[in-house]
PDB file of N, CA and C in Angstrom:
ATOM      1  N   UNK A   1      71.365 -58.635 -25.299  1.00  0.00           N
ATOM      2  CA  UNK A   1      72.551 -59.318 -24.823  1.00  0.00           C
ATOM      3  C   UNK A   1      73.776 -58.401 -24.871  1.00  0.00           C
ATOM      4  N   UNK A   2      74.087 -57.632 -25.975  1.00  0.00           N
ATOM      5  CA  UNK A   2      75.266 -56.694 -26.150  1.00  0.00           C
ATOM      6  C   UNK A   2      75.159 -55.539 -24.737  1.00  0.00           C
ATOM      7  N   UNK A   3      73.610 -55.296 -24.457  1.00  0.00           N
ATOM      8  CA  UNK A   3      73.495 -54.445 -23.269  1.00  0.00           C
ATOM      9  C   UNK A   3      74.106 -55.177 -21.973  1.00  0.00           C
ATOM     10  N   UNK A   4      73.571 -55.952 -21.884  1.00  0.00           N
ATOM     11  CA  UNK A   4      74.150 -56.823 -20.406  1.00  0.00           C
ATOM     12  C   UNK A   4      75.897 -57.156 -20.571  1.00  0.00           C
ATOM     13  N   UNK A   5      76.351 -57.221 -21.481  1.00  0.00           N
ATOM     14  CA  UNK A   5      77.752 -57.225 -21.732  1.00  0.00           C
ATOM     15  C   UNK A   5      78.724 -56.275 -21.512  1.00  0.00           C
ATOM     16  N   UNK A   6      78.061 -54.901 -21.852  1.00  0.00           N
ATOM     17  CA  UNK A   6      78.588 -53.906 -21.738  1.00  0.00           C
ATOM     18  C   UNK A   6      78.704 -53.549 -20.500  1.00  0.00           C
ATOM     19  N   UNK A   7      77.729 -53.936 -19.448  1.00  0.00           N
ATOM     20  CA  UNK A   7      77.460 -53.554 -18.095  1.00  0.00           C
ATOM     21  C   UNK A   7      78.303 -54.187 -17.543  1.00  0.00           C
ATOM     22  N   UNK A   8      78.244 -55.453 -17.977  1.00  0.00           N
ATOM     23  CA  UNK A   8      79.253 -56.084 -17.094  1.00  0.00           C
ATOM     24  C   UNK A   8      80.491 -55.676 -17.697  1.00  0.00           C
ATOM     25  N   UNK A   9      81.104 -55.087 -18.529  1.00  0.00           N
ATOM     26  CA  UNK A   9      82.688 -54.928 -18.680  1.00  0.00           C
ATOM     27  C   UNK A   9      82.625 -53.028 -18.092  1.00  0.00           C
ATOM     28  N   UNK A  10      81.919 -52.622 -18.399  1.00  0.00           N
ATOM     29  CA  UNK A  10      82.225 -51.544 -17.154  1.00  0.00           C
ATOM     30  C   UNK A  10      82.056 -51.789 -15.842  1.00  0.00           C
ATOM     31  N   UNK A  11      81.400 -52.653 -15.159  1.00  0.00           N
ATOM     32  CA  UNK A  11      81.339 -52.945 -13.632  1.00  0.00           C
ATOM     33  C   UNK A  11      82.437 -53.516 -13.417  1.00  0.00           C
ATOM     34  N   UNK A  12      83.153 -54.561 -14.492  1.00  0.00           N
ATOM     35  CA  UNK A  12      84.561 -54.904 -14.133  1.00  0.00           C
ATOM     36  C   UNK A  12      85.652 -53.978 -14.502  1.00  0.00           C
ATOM     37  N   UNK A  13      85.651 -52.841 -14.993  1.00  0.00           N
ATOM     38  CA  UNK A  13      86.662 -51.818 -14.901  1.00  0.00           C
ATOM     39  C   UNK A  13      86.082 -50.726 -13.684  1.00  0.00           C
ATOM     40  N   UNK A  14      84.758 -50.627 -12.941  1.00  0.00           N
ATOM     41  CA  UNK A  14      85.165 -49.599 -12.177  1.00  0.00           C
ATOM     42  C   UNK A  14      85.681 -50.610 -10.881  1.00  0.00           C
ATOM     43  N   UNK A  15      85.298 -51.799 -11.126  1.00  0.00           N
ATOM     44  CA  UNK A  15      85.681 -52.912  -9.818  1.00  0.00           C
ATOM     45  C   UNK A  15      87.011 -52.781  -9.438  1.00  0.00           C
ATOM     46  N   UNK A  16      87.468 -52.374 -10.800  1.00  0.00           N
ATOM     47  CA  UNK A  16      89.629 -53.026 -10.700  1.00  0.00           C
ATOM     48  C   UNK A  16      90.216 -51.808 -10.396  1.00  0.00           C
ATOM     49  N   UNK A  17      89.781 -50.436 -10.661  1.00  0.00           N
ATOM     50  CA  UNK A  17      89.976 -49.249 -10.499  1.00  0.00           C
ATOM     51  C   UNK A  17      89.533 -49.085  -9.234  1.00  0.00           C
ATOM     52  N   UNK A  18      88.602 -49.264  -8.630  1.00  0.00           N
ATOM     53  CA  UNK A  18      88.484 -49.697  -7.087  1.00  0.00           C
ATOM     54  C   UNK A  18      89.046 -50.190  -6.439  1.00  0.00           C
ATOM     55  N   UNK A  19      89.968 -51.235  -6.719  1.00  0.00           N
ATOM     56  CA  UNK A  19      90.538 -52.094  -6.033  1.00  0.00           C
ATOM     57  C   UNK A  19      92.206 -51.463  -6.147  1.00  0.00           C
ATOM     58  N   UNK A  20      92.612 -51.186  -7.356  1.00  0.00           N
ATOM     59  CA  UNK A  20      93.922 -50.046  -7.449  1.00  0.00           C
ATOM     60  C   UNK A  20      93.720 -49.200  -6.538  1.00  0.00           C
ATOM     61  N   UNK A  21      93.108 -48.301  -6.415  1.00  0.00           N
ATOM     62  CA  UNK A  21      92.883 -47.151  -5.888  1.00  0.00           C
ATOM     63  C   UNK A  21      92.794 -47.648  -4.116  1.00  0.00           C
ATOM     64  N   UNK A  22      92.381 -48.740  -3.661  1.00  0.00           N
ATOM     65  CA  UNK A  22      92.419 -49.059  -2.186  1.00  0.00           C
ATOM     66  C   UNK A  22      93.585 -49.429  -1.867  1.00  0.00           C
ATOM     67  N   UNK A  23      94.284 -49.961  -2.587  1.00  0.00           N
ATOM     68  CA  UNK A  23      95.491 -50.306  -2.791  1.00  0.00           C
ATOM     69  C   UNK A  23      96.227 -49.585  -2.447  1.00  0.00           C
ATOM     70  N   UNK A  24      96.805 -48.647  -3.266  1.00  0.00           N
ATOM     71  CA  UNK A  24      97.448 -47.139  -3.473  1.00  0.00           C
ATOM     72  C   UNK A  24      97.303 -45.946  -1.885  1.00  0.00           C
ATOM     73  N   UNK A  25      95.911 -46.526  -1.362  1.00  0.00           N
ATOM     74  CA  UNK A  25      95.587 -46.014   0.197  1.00  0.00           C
ATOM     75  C   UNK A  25      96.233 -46.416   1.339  1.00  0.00           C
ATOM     76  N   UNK A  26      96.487 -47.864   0.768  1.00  0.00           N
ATOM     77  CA  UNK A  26      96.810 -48.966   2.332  1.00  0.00           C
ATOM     78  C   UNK A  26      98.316 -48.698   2.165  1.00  0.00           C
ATOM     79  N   UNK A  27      98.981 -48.508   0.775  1.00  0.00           N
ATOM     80  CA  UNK A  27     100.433 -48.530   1.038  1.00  0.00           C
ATOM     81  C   UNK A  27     100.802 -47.202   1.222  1.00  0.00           C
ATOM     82  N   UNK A  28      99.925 -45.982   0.929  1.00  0.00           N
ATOM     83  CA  UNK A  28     100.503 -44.609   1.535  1.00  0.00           C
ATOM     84  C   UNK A  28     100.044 -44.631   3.003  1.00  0.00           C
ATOM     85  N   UNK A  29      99.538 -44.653   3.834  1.00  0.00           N
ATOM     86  CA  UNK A  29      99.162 -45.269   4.739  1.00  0.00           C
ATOM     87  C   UNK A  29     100.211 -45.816   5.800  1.00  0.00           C
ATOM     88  N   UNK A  30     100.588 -47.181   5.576  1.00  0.00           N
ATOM     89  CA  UNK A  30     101.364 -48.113   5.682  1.00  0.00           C
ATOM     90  C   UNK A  30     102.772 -47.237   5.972  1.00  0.00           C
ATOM     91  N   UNK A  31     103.228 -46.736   4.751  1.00  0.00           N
ATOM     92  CA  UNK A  31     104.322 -46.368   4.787  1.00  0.00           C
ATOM     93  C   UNK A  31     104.821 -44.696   5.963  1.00  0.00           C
ATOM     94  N   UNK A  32     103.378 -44.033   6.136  1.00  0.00           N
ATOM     95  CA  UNK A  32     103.792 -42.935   6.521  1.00  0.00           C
ATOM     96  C   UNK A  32     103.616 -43.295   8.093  1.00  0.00           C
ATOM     97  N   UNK A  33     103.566 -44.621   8.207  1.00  0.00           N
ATOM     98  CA  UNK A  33     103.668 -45.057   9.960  1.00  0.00           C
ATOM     99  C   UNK A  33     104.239 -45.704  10.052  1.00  0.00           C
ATOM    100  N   UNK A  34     105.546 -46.126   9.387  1.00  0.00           N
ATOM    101  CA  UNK A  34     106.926 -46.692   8.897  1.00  0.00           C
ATOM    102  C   UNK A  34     107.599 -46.003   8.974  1.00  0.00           C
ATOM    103  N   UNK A  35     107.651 -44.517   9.981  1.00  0.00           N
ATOM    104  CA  UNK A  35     108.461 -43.674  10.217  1.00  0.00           C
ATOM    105  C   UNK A  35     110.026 -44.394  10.597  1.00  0.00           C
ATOM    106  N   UNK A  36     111.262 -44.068  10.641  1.00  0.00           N
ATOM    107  CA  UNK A  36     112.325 -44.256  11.357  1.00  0.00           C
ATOM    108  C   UNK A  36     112.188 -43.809  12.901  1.00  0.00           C
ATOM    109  N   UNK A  37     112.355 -44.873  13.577  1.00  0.00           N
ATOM    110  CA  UNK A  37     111.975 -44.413  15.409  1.00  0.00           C
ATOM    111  C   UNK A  37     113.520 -43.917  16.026  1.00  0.00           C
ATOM    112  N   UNK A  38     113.082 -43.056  16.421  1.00  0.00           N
ATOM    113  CA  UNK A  38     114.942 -42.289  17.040  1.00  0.00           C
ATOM    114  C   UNK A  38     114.682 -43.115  18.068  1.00  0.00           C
ATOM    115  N   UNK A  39     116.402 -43.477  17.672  1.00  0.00           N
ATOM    116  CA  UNK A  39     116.747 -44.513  18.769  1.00  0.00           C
ATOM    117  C   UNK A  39     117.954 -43.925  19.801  1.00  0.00           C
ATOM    118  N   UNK A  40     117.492 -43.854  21.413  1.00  0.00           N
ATOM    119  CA  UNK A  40     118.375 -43.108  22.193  1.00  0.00           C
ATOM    120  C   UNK A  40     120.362 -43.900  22.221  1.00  0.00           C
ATOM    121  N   UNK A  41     120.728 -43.012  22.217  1.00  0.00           N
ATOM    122  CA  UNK A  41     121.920 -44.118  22.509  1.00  0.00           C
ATOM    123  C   UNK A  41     122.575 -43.736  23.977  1.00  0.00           C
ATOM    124  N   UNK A  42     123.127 -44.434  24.407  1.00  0.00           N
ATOM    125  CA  UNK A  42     123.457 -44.999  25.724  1.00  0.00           C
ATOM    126  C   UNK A  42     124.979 -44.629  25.821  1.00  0.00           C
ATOM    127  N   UNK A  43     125.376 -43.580  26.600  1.00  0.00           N
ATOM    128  CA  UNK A  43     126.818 -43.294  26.759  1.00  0.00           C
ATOM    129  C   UNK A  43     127.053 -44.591  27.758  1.00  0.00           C
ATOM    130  N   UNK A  44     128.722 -45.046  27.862  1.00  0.00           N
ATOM    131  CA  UNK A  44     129.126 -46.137  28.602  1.00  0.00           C
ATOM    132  C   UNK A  44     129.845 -45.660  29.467  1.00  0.00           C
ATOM    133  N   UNK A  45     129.979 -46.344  30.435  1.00  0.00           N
ATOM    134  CA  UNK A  45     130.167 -45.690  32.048  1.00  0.00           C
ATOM    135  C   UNK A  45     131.239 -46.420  32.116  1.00  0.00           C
ATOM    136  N   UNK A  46     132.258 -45.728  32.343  1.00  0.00           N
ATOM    137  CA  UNK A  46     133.649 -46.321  32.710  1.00  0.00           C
ATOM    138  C   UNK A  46     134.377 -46.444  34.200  1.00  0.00           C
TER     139      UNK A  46
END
């Protein structure tokens, strides 16, 4: 029983460390196509 316990509390720490780590992907990710878009500006015609 102490064996099957152990398994399962390391399968739930590499689970959560898995799940950090996808995490940590989607928001570097995310953010580096969150560029600032140059925006043209428009002289006014008088």
């Amino acid at each position: 029983m102490k064996k099957r316990t152990r398994i399962l509390y390391l399968t739930g720490i590499l689970l959560t460390c898995q799940l950090s780590l996808a995490a940590c992907q989607t928001n570097a990710k995310n953010s580096s196509s969150q560029e600032p878009k140059k925006e043209q500006k428009q002289a006014k015609k008088i």
